[in-house]
Structures are given as C-alpha cells and as structure tokens.
C-alpha atoms as a PDB file:
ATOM      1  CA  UNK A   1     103.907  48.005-164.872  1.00  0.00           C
ATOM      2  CA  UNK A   2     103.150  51.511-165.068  1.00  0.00           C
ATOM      3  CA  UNK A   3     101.925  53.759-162.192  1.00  0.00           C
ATOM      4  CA  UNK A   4      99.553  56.421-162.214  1.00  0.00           C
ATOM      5  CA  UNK A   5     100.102  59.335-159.659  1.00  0.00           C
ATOM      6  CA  UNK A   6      97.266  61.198-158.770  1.00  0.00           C
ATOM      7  CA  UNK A   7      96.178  63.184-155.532  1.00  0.00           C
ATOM      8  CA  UNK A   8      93.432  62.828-152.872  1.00  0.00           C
ATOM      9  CA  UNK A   9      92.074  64.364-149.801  1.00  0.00           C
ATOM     10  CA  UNK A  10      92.709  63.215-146.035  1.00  0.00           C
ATOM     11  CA  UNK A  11      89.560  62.737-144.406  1.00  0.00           C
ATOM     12  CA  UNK A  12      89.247  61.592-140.203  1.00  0.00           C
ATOM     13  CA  UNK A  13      86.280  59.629-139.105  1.00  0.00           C
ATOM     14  CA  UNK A  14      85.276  58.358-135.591  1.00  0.00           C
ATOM     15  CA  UNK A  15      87.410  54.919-136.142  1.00  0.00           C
ATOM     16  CA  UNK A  16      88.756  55.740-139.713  1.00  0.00           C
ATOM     17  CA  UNK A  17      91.361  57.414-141.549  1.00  0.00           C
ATOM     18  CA  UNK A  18      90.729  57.537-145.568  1.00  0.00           C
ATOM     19  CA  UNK A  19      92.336  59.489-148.572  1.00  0.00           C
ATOM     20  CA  UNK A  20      89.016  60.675-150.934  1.00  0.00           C
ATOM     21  CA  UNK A  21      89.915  59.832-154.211  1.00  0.00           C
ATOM     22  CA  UNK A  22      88.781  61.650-157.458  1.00  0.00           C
ATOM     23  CA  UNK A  23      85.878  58.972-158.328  1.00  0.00           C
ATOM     24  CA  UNK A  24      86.950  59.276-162.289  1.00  0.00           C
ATOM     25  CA  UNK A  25      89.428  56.433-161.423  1.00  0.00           C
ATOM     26  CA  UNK A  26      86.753  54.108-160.140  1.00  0.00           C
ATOM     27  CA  UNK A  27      84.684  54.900-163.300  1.00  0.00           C
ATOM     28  CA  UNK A  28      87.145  54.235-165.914  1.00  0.00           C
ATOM     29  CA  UNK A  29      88.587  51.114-164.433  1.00  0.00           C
ATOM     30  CA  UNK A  30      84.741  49.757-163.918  1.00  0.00           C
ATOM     31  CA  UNK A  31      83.873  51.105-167.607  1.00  0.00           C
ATOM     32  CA  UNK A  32      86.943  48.755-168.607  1.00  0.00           C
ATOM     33  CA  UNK A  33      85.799  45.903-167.055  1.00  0.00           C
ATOM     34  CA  UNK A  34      84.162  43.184-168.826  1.00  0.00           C
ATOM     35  CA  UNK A  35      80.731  43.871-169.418  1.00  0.00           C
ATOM     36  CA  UNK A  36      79.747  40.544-168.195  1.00  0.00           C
ATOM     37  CA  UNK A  37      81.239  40.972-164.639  1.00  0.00           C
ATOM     38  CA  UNK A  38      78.287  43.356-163.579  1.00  0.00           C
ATOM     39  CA  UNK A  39      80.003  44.003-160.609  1.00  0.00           C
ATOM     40  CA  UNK A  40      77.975  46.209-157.784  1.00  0.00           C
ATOM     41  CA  UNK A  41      79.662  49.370-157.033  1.00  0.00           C
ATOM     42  CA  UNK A  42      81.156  49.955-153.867  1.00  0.00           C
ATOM     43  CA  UNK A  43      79.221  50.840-150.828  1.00  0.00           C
ATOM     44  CA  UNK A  44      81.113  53.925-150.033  1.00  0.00           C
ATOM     45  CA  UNK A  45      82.520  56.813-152.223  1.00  0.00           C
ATOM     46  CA  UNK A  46      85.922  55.953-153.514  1.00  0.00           C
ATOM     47  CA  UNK A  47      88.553  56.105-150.969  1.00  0.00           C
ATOM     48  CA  UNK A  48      91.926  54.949-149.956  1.00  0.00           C
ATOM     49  CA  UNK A  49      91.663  53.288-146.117  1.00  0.00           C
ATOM     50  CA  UNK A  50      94.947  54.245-144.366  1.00  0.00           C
ATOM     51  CA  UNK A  51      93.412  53.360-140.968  1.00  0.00           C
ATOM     52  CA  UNK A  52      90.181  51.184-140.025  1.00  0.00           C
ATOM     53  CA  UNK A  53      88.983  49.417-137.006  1.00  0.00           C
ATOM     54  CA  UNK A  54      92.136  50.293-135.266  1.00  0.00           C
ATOM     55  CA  UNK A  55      92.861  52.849-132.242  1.00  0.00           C
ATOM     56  CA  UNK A  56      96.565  54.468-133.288  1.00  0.00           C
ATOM     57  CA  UNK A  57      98.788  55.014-129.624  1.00  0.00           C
ATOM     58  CA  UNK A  58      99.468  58.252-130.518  1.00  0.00           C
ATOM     59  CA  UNK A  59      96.352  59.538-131.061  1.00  0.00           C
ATOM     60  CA  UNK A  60      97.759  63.274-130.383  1.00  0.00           C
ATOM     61  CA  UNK A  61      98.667  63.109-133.943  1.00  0.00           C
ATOM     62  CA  UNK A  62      94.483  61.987-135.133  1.00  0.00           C
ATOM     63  CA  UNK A  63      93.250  64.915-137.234  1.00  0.00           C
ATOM     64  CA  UNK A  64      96.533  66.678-138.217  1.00  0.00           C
ATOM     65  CA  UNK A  65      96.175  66.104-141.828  1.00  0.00           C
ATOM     66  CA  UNK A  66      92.645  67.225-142.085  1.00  0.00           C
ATOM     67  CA  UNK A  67      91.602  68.186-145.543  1.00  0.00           C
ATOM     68  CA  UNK A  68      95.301  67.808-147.085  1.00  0.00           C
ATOM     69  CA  UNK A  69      96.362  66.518-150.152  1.00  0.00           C
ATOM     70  CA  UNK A  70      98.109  63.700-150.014  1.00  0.00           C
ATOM     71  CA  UNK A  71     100.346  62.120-153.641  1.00  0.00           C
ATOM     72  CA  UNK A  72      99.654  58.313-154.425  1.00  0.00           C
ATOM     73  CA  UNK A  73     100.173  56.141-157.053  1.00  0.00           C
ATOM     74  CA  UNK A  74      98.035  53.334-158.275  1.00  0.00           C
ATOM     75  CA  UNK A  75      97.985  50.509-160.624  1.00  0.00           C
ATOM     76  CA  UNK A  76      94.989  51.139-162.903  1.00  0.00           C
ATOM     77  CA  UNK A  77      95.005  46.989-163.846  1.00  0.00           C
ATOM     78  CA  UNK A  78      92.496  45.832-161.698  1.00  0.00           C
ATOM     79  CA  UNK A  79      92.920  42.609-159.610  1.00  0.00           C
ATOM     80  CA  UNK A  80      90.309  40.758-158.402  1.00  0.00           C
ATOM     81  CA  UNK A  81      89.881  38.097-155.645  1.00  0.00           C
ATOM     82  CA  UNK A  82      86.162  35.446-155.111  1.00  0.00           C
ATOM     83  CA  UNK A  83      84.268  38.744-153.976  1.00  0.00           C
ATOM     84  CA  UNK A  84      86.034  42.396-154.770  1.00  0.00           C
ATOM     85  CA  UNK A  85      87.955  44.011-157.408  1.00  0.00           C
ATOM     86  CA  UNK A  86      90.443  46.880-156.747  1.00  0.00           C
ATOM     87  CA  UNK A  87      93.042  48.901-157.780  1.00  0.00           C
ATOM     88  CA  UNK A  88      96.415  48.555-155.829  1.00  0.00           C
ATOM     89  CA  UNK A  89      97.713  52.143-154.895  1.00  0.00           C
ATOM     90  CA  UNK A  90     101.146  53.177-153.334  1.00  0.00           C
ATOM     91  CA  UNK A  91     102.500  55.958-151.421  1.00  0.00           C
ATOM     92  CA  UNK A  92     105.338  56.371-148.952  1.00  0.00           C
ATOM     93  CA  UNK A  93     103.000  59.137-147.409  1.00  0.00           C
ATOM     94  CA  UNK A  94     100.453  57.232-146.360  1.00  0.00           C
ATOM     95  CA  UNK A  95     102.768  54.844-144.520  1.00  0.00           C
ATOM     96  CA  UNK A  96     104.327  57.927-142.687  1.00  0.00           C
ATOM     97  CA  UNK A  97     101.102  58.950-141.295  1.00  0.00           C
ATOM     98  CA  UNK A  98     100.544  55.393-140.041  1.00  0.00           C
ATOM     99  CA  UNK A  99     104.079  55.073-138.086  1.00  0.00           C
ATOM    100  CA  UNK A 100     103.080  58.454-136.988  1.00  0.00           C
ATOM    101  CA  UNK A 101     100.003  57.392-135.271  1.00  0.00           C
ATOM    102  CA  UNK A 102     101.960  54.706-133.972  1.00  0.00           C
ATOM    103  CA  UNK A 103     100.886  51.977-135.795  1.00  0.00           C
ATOM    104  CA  UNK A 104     102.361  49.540-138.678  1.00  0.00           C
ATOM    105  CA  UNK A 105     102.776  50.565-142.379  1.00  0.00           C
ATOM    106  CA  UNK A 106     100.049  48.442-143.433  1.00  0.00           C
ATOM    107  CA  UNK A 107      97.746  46.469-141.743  1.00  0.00           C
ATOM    108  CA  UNK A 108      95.158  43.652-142.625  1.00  0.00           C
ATOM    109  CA  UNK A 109      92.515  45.850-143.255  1.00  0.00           C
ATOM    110  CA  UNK A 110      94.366  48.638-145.002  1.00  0.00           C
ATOM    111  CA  UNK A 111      96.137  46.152-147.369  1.00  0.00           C
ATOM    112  CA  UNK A 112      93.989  44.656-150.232  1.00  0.00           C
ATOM    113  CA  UNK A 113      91.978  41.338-150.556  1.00  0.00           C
ATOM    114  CA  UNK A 114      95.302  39.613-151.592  1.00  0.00           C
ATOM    115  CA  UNK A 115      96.957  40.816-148.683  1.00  0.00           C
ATOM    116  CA  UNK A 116     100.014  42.446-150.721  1.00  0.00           C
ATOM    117  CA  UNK A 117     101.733  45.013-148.936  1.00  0.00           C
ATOM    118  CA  UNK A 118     100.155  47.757-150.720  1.00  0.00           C
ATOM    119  CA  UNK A 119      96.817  50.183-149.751  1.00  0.00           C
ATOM    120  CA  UNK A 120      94.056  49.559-152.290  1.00  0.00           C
ATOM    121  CA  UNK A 121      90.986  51.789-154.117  1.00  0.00           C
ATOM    122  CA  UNK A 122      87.724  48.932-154.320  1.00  0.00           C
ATOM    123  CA  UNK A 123      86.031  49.515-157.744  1.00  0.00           C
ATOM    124  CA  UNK A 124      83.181  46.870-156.899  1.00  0.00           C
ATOM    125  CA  UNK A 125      81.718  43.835-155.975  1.00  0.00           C
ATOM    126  CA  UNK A 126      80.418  40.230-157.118  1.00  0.00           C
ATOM    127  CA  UNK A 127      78.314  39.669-153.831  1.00  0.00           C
ATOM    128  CA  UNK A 128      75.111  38.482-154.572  1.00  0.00           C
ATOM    129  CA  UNK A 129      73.369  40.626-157.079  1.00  0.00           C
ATOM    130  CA  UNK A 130      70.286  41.588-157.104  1.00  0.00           C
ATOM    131  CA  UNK A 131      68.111  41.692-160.962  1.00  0.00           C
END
C-alpha cells in the first residue's frame, strides 16, 4: 500500500496533544466515499491525537513543540469499524514526542478504532443521523 506524506501543526490543549492536519485530506477521502454512507463529519477539525485523556510524567517537556511542523504519513484507504471511519497515519515523530513525555508509543486512545498500532485522522461518523 502506498503512503502519503504530508505535514501538520503541533497544537497543546489542557489534557490534549494533537497534530492539525490540512482538512483537504478529510475532504477527498469523504468525497470518495460511497455516496450512500452519509457519514456525519467529525466533531472536531481534522487532527491527529498524539495524546488524550492522559497526564505524561514528564510534563517539563508539555508545550515544547508548540506550533511546529511535524512529517506523517497516512494511508488515504479508509477503514471503517460499526461507528467511525478513518485514515491510518504513521510517523516515528509522533512516537518520539510520546516517550518524551514519558508515556507509551501509542496508547488506546491515540491508536484507531481497530486498535492497530498506528495514530489515526477520523473522516466521519455513522452515529445516529439526523434527516
């Protein structure tokens, strides 16, 4: 399978850390989807989650990367589990920044609905929908 490198932007939040993501790569993959699908678009803007719901030991290191760009590569096949669809992105990076904070790689919540050991970009949504 090919990859797709691209390049996004290291963002902090109270208990998150996310890599903004150029929201043309959520577009095309939902304009490919099967028009029957209708899925709802993702709550927030497109994003990769690096760290969420989790307080890093090291938190000398939260806020360092503020506003860098960060290289990733992502799988533009979408998968798709009973509620979400995503894209399954890669980079060595990210995972650096995590053992940096002190934590694991990956981690449930970073890793996508299939729980492969990957980060993931959410392109929507088959919760209930609303006509």
């Amino acid at each position: 399978m090919n990859l797709i490198e691209d390049t996004g932007t290291i963002h902090y939040g109270d208990d998150k850390l996310i890599v903004i993501v150029d929201p043309g790569i959520v577009d095309l993959a939902r304009g490919l989807a099967p028009k029957y699908l209708k899925l709802n678009q993702q709550r927030y803007a497109p994003h990769i989650s690096v760290v969420r719901h989790e307080t890093p030991p090291l938190m000398q290191y939260w806020g360092k990367y503020e506003g860098q760009q960060v290289t990733f590569t992502y799988s533009p096949c979408a998968q798709n589990g009973q509620v979400y669809y995503w894209l399954d992105a890669y980079s060595e990076e990210l995972k650096y920044i995590r053992k940096e904070l002190g934590l694991y790689p990956s981690s449930r919540l970073t890793r996508p609905p299939d729980g492969k050991e990957c980060f993931h970009i959410t392109i929507g949504n088959c919760k209930q929908l609303i006509y």
